[in-house]
N, C-alpha and C. Protein backbone atom coordinates (compact mmCIF):
# COMPACT_ATOMS: atom_id res chain seq x y z
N UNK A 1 -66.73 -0.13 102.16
CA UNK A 1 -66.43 -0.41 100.76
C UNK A 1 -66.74 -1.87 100.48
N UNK A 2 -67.09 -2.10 99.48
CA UNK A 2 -67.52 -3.63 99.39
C UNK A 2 -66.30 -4.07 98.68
N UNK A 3 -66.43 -5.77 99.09
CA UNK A 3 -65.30 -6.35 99.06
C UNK A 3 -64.68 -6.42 97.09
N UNK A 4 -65.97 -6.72 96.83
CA UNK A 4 -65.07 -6.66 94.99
C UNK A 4 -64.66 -5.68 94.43
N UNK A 5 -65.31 -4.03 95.03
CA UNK A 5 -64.18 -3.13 94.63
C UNK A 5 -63.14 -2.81 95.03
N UNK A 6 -62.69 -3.26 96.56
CA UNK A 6 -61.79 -3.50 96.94
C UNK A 6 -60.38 -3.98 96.33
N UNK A 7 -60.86 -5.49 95.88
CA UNK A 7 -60.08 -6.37 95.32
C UNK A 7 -59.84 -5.56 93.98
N UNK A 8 -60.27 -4.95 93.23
CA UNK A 8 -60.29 -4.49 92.08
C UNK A 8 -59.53 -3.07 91.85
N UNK A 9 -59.85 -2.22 93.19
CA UNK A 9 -58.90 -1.32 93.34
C UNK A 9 -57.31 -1.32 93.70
N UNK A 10 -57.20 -2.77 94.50
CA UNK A 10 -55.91 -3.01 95.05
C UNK A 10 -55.31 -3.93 93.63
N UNK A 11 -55.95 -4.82 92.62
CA UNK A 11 -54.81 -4.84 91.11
C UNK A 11 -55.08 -3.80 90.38
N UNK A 12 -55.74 -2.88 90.26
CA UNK A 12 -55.08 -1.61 89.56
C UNK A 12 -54.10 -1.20 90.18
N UNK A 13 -53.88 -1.15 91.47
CA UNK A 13 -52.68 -0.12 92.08
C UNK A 13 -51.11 -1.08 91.91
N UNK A 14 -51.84 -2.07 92.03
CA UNK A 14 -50.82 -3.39 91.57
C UNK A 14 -50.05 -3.22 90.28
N UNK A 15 -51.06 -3.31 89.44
CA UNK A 15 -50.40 -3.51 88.28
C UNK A 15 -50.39 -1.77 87.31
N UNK A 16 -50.60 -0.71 88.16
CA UNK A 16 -49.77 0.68 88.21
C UNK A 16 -48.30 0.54 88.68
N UNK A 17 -48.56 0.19 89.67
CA UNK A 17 -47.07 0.24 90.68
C UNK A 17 -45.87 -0.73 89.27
N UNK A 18 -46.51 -1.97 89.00
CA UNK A 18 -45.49 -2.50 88.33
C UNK A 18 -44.94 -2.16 87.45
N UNK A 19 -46.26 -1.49 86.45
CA UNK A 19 -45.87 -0.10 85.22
C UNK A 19 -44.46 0.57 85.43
N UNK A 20 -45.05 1.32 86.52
CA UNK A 20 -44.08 2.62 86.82
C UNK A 20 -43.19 1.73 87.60
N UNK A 21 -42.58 0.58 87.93
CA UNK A 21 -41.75 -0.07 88.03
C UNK A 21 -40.76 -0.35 86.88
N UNK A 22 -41.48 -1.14 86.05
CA UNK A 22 -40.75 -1.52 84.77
C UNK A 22 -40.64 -0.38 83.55
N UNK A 23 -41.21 0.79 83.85
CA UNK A 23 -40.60 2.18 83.10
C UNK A 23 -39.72 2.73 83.63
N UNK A 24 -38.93 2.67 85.23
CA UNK A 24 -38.52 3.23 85.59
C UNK A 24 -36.87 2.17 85.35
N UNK A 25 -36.87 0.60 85.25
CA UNK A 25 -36.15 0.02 85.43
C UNK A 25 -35.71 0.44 83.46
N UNK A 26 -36.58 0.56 82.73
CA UNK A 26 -36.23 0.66 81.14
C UNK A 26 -35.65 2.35 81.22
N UNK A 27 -35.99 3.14 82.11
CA UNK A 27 -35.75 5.05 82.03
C UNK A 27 -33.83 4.20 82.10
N UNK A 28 -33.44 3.93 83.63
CA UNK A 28 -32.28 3.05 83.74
C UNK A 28 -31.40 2.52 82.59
N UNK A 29 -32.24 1.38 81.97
CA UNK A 29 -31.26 1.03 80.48
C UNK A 29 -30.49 1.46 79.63
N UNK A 30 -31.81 3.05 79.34
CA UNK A 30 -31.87 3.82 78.43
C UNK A 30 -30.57 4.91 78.49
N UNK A 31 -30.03 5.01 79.75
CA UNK A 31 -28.71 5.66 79.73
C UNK A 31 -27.70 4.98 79.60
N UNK A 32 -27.53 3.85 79.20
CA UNK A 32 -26.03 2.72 79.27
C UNK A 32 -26.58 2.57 77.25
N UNK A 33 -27.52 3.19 76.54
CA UNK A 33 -27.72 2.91 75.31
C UNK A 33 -26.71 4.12 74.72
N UNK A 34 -26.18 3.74 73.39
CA UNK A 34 -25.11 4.34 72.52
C UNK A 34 -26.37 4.97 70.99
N UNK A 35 -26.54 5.96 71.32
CA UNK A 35 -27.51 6.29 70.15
C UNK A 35 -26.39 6.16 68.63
N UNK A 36 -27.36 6.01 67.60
CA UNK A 36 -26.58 6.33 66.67
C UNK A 36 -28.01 7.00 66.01
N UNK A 37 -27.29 7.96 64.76
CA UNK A 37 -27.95 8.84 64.17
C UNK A 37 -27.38 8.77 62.55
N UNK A 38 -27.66 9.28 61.52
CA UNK A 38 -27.34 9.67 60.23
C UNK A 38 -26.21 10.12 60.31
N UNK A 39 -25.99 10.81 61.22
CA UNK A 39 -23.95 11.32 61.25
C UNK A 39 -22.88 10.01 61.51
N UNK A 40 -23.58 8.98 62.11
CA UNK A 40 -22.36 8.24 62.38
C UNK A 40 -23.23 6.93 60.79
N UNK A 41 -23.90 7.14 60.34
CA UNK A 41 -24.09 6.07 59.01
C UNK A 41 -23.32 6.41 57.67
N UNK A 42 -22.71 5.43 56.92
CA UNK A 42 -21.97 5.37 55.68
C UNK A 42 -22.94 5.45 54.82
N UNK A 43 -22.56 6.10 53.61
CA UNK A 43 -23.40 6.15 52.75
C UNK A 43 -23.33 4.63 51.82
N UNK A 44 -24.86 4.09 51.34
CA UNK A 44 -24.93 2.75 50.98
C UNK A 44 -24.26 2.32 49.58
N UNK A 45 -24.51 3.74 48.41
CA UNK A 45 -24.51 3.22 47.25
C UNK A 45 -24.84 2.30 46.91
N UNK A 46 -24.34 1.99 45.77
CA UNK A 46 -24.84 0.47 44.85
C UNK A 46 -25.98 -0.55 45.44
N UNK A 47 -25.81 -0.74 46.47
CA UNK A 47 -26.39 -1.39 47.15
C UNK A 47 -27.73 -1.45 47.46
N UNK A 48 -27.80 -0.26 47.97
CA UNK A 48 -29.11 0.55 47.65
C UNK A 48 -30.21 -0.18 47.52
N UNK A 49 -30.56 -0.85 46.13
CA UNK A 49 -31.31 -1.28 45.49
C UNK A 49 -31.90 -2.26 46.15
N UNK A 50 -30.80 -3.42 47.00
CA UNK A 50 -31.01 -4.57 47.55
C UNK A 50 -32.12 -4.55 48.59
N UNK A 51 -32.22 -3.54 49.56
CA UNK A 51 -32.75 -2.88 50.52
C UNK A 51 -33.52 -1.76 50.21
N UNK A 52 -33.53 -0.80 49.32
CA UNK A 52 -34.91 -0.26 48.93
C UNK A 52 -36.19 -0.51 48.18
N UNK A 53 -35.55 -2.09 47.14
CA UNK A 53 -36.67 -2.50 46.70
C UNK A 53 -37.84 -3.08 47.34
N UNK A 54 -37.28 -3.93 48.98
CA UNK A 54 -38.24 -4.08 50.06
C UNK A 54 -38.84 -3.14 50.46
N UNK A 55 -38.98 -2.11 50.59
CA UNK A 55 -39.43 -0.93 51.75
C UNK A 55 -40.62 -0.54 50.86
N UNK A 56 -41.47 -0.63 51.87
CA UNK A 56 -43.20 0.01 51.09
C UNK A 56 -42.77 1.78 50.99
N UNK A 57 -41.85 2.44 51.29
CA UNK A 57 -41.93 3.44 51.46
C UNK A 57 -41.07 4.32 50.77
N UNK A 58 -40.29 3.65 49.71
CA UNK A 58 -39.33 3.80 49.01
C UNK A 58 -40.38 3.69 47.71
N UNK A 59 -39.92 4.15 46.31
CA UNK A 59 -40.45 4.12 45.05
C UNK A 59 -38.85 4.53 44.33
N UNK A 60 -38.59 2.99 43.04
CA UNK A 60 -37.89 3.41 42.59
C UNK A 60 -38.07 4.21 41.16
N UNK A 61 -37.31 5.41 40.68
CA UNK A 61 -37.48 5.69 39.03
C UNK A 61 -36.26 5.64 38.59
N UNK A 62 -36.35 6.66 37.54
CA UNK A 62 -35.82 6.67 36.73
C UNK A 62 -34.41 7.23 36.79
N UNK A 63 -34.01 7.91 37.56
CA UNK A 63 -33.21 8.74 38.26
C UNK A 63 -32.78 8.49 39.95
N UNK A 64 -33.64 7.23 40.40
CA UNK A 64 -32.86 6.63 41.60
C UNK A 64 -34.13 6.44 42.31
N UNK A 65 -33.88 6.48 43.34
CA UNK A 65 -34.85 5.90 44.81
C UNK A 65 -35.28 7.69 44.68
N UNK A 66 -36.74 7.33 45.65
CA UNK A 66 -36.88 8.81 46.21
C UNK A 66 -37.61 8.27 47.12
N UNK A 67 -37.95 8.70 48.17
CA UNK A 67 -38.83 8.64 49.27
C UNK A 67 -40.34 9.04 49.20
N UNK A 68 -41.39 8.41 50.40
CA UNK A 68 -42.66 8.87 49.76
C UNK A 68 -43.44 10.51 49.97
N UNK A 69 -42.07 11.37 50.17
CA UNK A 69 -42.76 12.38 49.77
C UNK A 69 -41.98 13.11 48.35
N UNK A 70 -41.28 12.26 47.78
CA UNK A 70 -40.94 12.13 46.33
C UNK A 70 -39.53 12.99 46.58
N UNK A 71 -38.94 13.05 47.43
CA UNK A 71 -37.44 13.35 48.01
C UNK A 71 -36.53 12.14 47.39
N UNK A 72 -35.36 12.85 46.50
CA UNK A 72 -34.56 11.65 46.09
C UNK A 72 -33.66 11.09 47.65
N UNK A 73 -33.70 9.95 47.66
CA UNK A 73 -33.62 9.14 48.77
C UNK A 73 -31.74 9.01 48.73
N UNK A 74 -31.06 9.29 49.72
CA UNK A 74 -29.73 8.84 49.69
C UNK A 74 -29.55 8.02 51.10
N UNK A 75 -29.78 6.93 50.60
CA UNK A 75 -29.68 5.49 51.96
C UNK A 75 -28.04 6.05 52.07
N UNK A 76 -28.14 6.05 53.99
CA UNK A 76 -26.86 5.63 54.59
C UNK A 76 -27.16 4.06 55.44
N UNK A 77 -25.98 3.48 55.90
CA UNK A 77 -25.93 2.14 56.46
C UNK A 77 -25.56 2.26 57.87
N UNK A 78 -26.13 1.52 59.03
CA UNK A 78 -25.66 1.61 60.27
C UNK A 78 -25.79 -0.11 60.53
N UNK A 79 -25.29 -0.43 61.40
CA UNK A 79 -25.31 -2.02 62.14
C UNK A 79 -25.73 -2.20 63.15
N UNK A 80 -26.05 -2.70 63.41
CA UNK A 80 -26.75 -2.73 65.03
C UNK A 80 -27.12 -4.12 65.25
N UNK A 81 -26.17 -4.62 66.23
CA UNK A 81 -25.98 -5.37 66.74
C UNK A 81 -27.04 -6.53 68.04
N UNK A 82 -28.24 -6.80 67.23
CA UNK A 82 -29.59 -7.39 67.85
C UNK A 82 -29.25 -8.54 68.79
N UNK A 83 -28.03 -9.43 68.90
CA UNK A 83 -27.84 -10.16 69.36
C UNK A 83 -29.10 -11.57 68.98
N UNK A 84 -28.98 -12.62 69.78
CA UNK A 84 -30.02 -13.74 69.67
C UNK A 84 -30.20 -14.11 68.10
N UNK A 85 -30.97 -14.71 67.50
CA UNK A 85 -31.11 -15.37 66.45
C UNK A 85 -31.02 -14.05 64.69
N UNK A 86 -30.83 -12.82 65.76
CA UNK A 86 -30.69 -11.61 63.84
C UNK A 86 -29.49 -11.29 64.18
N UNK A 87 -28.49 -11.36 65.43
CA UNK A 87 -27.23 -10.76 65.12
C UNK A 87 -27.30 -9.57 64.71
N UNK A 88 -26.18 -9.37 64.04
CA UNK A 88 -25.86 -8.17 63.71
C UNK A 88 -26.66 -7.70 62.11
N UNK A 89 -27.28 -6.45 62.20
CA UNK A 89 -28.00 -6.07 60.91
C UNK A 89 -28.03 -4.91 60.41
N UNK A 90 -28.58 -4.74 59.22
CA UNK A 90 -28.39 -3.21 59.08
C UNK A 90 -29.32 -2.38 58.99
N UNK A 91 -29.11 -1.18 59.15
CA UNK A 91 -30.09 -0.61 59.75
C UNK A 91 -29.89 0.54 58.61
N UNK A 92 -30.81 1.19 57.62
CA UNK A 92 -30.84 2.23 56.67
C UNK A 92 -31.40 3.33 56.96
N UNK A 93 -30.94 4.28 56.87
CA UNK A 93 -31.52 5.70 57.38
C UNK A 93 -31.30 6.25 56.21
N UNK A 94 -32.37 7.47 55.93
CA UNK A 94 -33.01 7.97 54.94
C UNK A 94 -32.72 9.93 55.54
N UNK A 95 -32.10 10.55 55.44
CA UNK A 95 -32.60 12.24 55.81
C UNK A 95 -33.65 12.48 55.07
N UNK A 96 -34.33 13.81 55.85
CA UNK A 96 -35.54 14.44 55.06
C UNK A 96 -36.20 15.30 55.78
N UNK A 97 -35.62 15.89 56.68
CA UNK A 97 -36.83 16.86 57.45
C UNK A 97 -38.01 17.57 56.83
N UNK A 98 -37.54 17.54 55.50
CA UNK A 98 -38.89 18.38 54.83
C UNK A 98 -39.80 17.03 54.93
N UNK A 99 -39.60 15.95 54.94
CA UNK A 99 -40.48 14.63 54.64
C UNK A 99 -40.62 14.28 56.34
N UNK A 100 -39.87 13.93 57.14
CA UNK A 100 -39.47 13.47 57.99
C UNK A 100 -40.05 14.32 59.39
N UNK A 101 -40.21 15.75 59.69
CA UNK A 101 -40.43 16.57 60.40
C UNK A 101 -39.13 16.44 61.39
N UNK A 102 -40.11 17.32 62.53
CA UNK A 102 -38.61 17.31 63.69
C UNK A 102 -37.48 16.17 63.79
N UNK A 103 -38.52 14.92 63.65
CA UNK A 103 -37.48 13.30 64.09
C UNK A 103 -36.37 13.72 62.84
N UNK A 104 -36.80 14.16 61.38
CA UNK A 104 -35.04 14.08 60.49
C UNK A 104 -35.12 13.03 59.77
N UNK A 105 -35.06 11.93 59.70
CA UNK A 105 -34.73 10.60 59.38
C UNK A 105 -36.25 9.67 59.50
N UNK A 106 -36.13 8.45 58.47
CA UNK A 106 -36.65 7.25 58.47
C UNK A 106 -35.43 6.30 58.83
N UNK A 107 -35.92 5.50 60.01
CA UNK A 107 -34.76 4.31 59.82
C UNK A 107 -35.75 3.04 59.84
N UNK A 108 -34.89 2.51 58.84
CA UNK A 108 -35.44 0.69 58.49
C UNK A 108 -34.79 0.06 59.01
N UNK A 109 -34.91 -1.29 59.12
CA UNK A 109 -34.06 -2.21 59.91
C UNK A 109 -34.39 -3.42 59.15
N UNK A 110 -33.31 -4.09 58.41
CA UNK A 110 -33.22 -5.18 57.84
C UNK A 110 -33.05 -6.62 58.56
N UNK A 111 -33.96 -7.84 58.24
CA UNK A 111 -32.88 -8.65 58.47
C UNK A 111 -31.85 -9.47 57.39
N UNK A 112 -30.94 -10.24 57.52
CA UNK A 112 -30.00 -10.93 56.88
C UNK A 112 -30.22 -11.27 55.50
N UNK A 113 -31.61 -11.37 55.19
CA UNK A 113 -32.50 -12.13 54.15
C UNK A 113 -33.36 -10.57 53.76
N UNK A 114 -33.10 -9.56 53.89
CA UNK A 114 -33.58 -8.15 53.32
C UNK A 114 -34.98 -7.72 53.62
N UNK A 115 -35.70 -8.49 54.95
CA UNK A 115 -36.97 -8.32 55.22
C UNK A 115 -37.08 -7.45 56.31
N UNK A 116 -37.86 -6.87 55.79
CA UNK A 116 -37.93 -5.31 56.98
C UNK A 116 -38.36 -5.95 58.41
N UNK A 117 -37.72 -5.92 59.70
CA UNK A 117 -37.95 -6.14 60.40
C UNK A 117 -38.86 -4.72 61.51
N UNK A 118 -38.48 -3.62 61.05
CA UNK A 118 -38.75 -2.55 61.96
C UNK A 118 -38.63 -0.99 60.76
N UNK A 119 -39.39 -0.36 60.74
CA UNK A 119 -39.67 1.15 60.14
C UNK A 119 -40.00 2.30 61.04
N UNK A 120 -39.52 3.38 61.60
CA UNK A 120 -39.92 4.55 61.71
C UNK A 120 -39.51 5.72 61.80
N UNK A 121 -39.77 6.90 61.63
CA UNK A 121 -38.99 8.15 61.98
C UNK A 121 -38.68 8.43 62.89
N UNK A 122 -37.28 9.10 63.09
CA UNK A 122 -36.55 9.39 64.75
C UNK A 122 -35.46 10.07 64.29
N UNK A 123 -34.85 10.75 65.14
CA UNK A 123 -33.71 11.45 65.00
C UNK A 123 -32.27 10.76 65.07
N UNK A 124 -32.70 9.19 65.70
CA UNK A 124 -32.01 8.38 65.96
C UNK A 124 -32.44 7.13 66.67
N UNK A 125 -31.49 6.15 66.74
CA UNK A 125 -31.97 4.88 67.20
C UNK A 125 -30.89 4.09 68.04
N UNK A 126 -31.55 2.78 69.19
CA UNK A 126 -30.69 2.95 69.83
C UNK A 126 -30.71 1.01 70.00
N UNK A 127 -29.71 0.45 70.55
CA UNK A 127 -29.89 -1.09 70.86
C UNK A 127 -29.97 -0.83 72.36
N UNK A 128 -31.06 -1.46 73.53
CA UNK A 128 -30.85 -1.60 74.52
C UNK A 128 -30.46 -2.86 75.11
N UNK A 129 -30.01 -2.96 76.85
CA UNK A 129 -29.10 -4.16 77.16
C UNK A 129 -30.75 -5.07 77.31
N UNK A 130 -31.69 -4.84 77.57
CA UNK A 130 -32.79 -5.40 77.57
C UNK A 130 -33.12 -6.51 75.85
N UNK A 131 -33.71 -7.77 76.52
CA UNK A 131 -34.29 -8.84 75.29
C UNK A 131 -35.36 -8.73 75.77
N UNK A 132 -36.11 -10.11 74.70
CA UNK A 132 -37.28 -10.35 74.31
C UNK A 132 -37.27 -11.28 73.35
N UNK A 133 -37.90 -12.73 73.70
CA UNK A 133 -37.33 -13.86 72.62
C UNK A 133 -36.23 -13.87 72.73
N UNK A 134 -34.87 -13.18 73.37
CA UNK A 134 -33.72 -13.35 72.87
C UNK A 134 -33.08 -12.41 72.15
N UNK A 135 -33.70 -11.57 71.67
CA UNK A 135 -33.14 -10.49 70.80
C UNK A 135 -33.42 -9.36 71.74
N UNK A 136 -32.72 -8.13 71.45
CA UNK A 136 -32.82 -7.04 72.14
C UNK A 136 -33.36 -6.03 71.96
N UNK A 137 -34.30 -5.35 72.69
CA UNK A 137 -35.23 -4.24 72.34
C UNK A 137 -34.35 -3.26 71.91
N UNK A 138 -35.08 -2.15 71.08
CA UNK A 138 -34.44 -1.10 70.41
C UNK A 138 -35.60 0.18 70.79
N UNK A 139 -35.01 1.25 70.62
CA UNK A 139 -35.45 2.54 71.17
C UNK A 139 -35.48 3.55 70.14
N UNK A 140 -35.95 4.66 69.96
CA UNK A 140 -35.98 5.44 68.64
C UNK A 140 -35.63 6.76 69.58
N UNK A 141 -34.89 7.91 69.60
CA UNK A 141 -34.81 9.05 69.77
C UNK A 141 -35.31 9.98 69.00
N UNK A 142 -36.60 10.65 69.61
CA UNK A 142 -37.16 11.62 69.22
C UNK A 142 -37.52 13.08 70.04
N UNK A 143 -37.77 13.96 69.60
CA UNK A 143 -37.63 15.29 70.23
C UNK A 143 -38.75 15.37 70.96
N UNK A 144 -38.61 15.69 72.10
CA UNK A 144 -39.17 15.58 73.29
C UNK A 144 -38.51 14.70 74.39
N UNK A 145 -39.65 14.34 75.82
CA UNK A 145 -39.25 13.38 76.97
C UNK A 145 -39.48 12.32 76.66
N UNK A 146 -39.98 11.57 75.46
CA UNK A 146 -40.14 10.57 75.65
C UNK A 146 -39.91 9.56 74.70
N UNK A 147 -39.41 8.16 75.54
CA UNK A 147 -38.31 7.22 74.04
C UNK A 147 -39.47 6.23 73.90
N UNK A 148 -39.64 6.13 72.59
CA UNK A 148 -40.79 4.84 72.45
C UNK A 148 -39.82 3.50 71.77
N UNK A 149 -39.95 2.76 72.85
CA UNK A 149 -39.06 1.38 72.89
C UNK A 149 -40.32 0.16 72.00
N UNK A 150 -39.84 -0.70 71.30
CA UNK A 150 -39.96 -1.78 70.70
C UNK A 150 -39.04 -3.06 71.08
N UNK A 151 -40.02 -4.06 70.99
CA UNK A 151 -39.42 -5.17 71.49
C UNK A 151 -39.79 -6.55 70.63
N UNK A 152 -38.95 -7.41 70.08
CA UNK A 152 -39.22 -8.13 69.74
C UNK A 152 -39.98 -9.27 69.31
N UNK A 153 -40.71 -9.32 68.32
CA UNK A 153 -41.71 -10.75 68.63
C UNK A 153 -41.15 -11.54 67.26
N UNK A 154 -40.85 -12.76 67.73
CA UNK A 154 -40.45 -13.72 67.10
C UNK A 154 -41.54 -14.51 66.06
N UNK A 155 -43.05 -14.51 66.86
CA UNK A 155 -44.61 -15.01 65.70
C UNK A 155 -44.61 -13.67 64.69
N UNK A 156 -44.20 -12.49 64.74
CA UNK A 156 -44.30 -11.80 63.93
C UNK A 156 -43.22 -11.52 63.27
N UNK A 157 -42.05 -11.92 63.66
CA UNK A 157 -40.56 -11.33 62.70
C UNK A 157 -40.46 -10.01 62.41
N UNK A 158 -40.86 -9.32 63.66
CA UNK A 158 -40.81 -7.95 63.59
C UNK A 158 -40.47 -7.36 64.79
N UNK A 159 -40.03 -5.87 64.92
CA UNK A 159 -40.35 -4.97 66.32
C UNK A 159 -41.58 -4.44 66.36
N UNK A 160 -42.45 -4.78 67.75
CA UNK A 160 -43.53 -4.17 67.62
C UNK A 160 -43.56 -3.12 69.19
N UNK A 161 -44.09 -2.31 69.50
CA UNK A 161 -44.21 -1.13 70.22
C UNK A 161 -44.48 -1.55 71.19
N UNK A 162 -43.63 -1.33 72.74
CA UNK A 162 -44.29 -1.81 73.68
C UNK A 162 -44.97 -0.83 74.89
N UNK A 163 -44.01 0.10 74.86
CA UNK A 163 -43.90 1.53 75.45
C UNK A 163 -43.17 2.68 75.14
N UNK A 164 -43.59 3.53 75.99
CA UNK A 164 -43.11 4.92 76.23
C UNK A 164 -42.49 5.18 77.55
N UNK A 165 -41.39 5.67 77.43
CA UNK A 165 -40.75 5.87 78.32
C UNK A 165 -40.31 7.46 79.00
N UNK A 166 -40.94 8.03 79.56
CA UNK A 166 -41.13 9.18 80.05
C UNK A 166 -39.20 9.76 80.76
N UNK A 167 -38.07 10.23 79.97
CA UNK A 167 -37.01 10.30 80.13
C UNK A 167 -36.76 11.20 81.12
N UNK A 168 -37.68 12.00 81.68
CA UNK A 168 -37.62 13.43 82.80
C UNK A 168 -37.98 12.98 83.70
């Protein structure tokens, strides 16, 4: 075998091994996480407005919020506790399976100042003991094996996608 495929075959196996290292150390996390779902969120009222007028995915009329498959929208409120520089925030969930499919729900994630930090559908969502910048990655529960975790980036002021986590 010549020597540079060598070298080239032994950091793929390298940086496989570390993969399935650091999925297996996040599979771990993922059971010490407290899901929350639309059953344990308060409904927002009034409020509403403050937090749906941000969301690209919200449209308000005449008769209230509706969602973008024109579902009148009834925001509930959850908190979730990000730790590091967002603390504690809220987190808006939307029902809709007719809009939503299997996942059920849109959840948004605010920060303090009403800027969407994080959007997507899931059946639920979760804070893990894991950071990033300082703040703590979050997880979405969806139907099937597998949790797609987001992790913090501070140049973007957002959660952005880092993996999949194969739960079986």
């Amino acid at each position: 075998m010549k020597p540079g495929l060598t070298v080239s075959l032994t950091v793929a196996l390298v940086a496989l091994s570390t993969a399935d290292a650091r999925a297996a150390d996040y599979k771990g996390a993922l059971g010490h996480v407290h899901w929350l779902d639309s059953t344990k969120a308060k409904p927002l009222g009034a409020a509403a407005g403050s937090f749906l007028d941000g969301t690209p995915t919200f449209k308000k009329t005449a008769r209230g919020y509706v969602d973008e498959c024109g579902t009148p929208a009834k925001p509930k409120r959850l908190s979730l506790d990000l730790g590091g520089t967002l603390g504690t925030v809220p987190a808006i969930v939307i029902d809709d399976a007719g809009c939503y499919g299997a996942e059920g729900s849109q959840f948004t994630v605010f920060d303090s100042r009403h800027h969407v930090l994080f959007q997507d559908t899931a059946a639920s969502i979760g804070v893990l003991p894991t950071t990033h910048d300082g703040v703590r990655d979050i997880g979405t529960g969806i139907p099937g094996p597998t949790v797609p975790l987001f992790r913090w980036s501070t140049a973007d002021h957002a959660f952005k996608h880092f993996m999949d986590v194969n739960t079986y």
